[in-house]
N, C-alpha and C. Protein backbone atom coordinates (compact mmCIF):
# COMPACT_ATOMS: atom_id res chain seq x y z
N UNK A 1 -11.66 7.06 -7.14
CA UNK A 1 -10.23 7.24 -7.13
C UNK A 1 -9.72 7.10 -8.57
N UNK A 2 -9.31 8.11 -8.85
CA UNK A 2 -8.34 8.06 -10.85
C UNK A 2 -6.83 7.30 -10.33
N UNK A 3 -6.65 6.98 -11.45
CA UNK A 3 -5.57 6.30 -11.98
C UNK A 3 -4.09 6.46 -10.88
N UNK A 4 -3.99 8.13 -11.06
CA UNK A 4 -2.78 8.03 -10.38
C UNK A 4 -3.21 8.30 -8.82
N UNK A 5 -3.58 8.04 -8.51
CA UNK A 5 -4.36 7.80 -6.85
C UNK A 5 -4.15 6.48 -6.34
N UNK A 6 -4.96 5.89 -6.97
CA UNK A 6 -3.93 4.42 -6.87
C UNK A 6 -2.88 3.81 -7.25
N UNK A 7 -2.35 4.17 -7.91
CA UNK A 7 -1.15 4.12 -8.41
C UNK A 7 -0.21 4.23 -6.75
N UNK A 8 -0.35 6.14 -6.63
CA UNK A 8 0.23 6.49 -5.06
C UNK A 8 0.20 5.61 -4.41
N UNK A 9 -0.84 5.40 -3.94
CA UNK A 9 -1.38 4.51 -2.68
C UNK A 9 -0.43 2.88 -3.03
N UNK A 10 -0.35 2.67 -4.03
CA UNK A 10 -0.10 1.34 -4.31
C UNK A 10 1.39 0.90 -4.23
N UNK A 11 1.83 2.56 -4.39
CA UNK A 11 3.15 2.28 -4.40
C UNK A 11 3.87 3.05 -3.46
N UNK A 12 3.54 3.72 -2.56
CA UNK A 12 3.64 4.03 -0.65
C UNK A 12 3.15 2.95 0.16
N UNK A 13 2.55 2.10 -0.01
CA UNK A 13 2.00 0.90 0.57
C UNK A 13 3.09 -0.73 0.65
N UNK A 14 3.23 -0.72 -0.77
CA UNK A 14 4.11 -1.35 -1.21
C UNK A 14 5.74 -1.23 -1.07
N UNK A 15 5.87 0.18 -1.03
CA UNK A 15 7.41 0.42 -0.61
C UNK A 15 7.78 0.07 1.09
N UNK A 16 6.44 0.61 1.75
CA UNK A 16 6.67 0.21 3.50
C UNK A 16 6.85 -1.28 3.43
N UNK A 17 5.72 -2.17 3.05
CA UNK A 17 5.83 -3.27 3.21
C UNK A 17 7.01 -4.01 2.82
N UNK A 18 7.87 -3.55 1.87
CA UNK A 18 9.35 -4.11 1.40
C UNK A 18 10.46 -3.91 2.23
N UNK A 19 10.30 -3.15 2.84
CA UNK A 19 10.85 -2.90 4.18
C UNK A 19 10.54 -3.31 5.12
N UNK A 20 9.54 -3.63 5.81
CA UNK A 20 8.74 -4.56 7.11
C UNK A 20 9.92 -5.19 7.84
N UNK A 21 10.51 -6.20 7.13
CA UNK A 21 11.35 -6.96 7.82
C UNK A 21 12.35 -6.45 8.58
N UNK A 22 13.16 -5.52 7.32
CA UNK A 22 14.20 -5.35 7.32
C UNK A 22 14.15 -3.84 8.64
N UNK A 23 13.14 -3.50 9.02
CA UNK A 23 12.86 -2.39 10.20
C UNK A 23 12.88 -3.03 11.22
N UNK A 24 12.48 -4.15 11.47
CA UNK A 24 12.11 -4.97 12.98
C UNK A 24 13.62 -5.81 13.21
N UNK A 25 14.77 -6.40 12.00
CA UNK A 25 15.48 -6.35 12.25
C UNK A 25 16.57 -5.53 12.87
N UNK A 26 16.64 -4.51 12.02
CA UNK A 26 17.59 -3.46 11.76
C UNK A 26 17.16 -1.92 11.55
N UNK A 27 16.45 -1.34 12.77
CA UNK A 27 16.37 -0.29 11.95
C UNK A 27 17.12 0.76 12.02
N UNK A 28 18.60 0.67 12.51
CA UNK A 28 19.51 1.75 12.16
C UNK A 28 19.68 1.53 10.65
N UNK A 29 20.52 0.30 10.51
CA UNK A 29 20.94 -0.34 9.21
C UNK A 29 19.82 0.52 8.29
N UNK A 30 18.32 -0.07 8.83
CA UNK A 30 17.91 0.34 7.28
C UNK A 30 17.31 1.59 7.13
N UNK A 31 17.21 2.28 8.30
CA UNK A 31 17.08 4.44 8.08
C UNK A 31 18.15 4.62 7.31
N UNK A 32 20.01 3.85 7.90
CA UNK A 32 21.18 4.66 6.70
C UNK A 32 20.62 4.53 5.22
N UNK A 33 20.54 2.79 5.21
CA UNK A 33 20.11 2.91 3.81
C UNK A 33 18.99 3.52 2.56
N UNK A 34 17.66 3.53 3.54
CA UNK A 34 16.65 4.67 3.17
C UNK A 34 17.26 6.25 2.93
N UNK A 35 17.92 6.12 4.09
CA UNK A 35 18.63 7.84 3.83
C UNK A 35 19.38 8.30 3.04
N UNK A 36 19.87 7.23 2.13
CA UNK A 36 20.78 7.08 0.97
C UNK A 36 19.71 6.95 -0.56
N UNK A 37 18.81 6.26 0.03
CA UNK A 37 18.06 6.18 -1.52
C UNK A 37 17.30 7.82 -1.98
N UNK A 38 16.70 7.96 -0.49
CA UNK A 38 15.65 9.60 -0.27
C UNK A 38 16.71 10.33 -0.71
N UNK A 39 18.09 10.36 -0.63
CA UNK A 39 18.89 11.57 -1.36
C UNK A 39 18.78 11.34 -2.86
N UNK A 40 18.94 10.30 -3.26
CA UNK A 40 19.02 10.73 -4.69
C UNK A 40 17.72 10.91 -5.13
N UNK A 41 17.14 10.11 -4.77
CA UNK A 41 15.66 10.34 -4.87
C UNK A 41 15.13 11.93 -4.85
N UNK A 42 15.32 13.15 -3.86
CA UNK A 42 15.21 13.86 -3.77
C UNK A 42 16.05 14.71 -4.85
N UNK A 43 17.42 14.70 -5.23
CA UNK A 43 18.03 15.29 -6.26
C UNK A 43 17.50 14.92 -7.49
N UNK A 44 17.22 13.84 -7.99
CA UNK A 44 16.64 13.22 -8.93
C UNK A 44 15.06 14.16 -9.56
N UNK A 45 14.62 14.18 -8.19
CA UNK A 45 12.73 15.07 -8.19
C UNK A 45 12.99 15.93 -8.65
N UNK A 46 14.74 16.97 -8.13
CA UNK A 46 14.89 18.31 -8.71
C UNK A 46 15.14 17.71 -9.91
N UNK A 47 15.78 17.16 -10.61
CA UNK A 47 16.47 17.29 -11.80
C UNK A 47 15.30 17.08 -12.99
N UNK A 48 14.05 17.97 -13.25
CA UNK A 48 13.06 17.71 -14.32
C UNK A 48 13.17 18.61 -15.25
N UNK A 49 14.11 19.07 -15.70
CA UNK A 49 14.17 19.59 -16.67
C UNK A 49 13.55 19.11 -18.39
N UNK A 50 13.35 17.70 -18.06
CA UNK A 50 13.00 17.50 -19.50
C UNK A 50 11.45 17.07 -19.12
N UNK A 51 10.83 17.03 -18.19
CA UNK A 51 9.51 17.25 -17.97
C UNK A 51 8.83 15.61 -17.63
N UNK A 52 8.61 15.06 -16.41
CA UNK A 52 8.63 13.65 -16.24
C UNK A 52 6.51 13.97 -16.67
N UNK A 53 6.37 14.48 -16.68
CA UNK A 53 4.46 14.31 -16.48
C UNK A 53 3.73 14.19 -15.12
N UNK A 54 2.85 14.24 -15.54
CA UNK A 54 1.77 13.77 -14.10
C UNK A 54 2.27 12.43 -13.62
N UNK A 55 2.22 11.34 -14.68
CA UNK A 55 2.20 10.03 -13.79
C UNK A 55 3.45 9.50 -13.57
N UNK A 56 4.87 10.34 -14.03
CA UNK A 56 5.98 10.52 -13.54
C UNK A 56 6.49 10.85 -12.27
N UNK A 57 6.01 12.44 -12.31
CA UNK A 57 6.17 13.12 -11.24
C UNK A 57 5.09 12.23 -9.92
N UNK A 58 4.35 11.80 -10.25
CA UNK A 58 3.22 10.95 -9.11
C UNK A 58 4.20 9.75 -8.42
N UNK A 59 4.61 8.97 -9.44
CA UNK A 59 5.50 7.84 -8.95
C UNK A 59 6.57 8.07 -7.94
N UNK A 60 6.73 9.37 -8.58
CA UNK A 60 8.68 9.78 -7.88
C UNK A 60 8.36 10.35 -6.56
N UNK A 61 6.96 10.81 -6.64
CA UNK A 61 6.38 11.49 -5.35
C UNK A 61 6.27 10.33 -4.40
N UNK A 62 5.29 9.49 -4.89
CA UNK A 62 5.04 8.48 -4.12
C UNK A 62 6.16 7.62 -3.40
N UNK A 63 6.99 7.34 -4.31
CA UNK A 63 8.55 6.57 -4.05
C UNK A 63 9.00 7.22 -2.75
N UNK A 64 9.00 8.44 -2.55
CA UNK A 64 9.75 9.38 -1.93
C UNK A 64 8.72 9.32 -0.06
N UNK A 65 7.58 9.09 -0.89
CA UNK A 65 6.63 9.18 0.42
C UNK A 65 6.38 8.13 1.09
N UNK A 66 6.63 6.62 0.63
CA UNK A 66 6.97 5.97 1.00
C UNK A 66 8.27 4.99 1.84
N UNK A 67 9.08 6.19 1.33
CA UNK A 67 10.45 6.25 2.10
C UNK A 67 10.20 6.70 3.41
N UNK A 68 9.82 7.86 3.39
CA UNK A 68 9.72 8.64 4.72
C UNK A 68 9.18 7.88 5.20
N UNK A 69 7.98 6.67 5.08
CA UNK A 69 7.20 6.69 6.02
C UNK A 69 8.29 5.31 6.83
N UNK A 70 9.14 4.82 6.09
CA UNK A 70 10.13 4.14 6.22
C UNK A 70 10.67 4.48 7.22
N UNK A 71 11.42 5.86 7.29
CA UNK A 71 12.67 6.60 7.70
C UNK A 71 11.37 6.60 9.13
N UNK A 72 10.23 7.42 9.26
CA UNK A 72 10.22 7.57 10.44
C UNK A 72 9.32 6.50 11.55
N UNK A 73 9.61 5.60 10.71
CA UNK A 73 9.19 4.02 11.45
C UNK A 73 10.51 3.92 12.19
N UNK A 74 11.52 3.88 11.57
CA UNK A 74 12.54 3.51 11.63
C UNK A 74 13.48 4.41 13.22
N UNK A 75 13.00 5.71 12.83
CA UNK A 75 13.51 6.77 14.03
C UNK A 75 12.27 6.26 14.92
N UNK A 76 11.35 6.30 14.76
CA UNK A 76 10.83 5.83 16.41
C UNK A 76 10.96 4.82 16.83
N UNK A 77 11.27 3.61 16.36
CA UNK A 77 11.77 2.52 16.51
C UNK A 77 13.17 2.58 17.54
N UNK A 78 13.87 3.15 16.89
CA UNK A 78 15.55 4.11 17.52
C UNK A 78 15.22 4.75 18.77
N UNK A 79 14.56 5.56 18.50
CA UNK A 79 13.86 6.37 19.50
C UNK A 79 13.33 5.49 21.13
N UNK A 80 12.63 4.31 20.36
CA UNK A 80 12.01 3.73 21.78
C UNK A 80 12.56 2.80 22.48
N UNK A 81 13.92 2.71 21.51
CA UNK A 81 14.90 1.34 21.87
C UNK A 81 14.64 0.25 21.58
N UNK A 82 14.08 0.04 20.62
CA UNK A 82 13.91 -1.00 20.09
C UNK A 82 14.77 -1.72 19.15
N UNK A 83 15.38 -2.77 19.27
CA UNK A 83 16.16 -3.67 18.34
C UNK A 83 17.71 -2.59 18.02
N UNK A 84 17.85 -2.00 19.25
CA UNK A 84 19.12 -1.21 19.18
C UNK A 84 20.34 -2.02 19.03
């Protein structure tokens, strides 16, 4: 595994787990707020005009992929009625 492989992994791993809590509490509360970060987050990915790199563009990827995995913890959670 190179550099930015783990890197990914380290930091999609790390973003779910910062969330853990705050899903089993709340997970309407915290899909709005994920759904608020993934937007800029996502406008942000477009905005490379000045050229972020490989281990730029890797991070912002990862950030982003770790959200989702957030967001759809969070909708099946919603989904199964849980902590509604």
């Amino acid at each position: 595994m190179n550099f930015v492989e783990v890197i990914t992994k380290d930091i999609v791993a790390d973003t779910f787990c910062s969330f853990a809590e705050q899903i089993e509490a709340d997970p309407r509360g915290t899909l709005h707020q994920v759904e608020s970060v993934l937007k800029s987050l996502y406008v942000r990915y477009g905005n490379d005009w000045t050229g972020r790199g490989i281990v730029g563009d890797s991070t912002q990827e990862a950030a982003i992929a770790g959200l989702e995995a957030v967001r759809a913890e969070c909708l099946a959670r919603i989904e199964n009625g849980t902590k509604q």
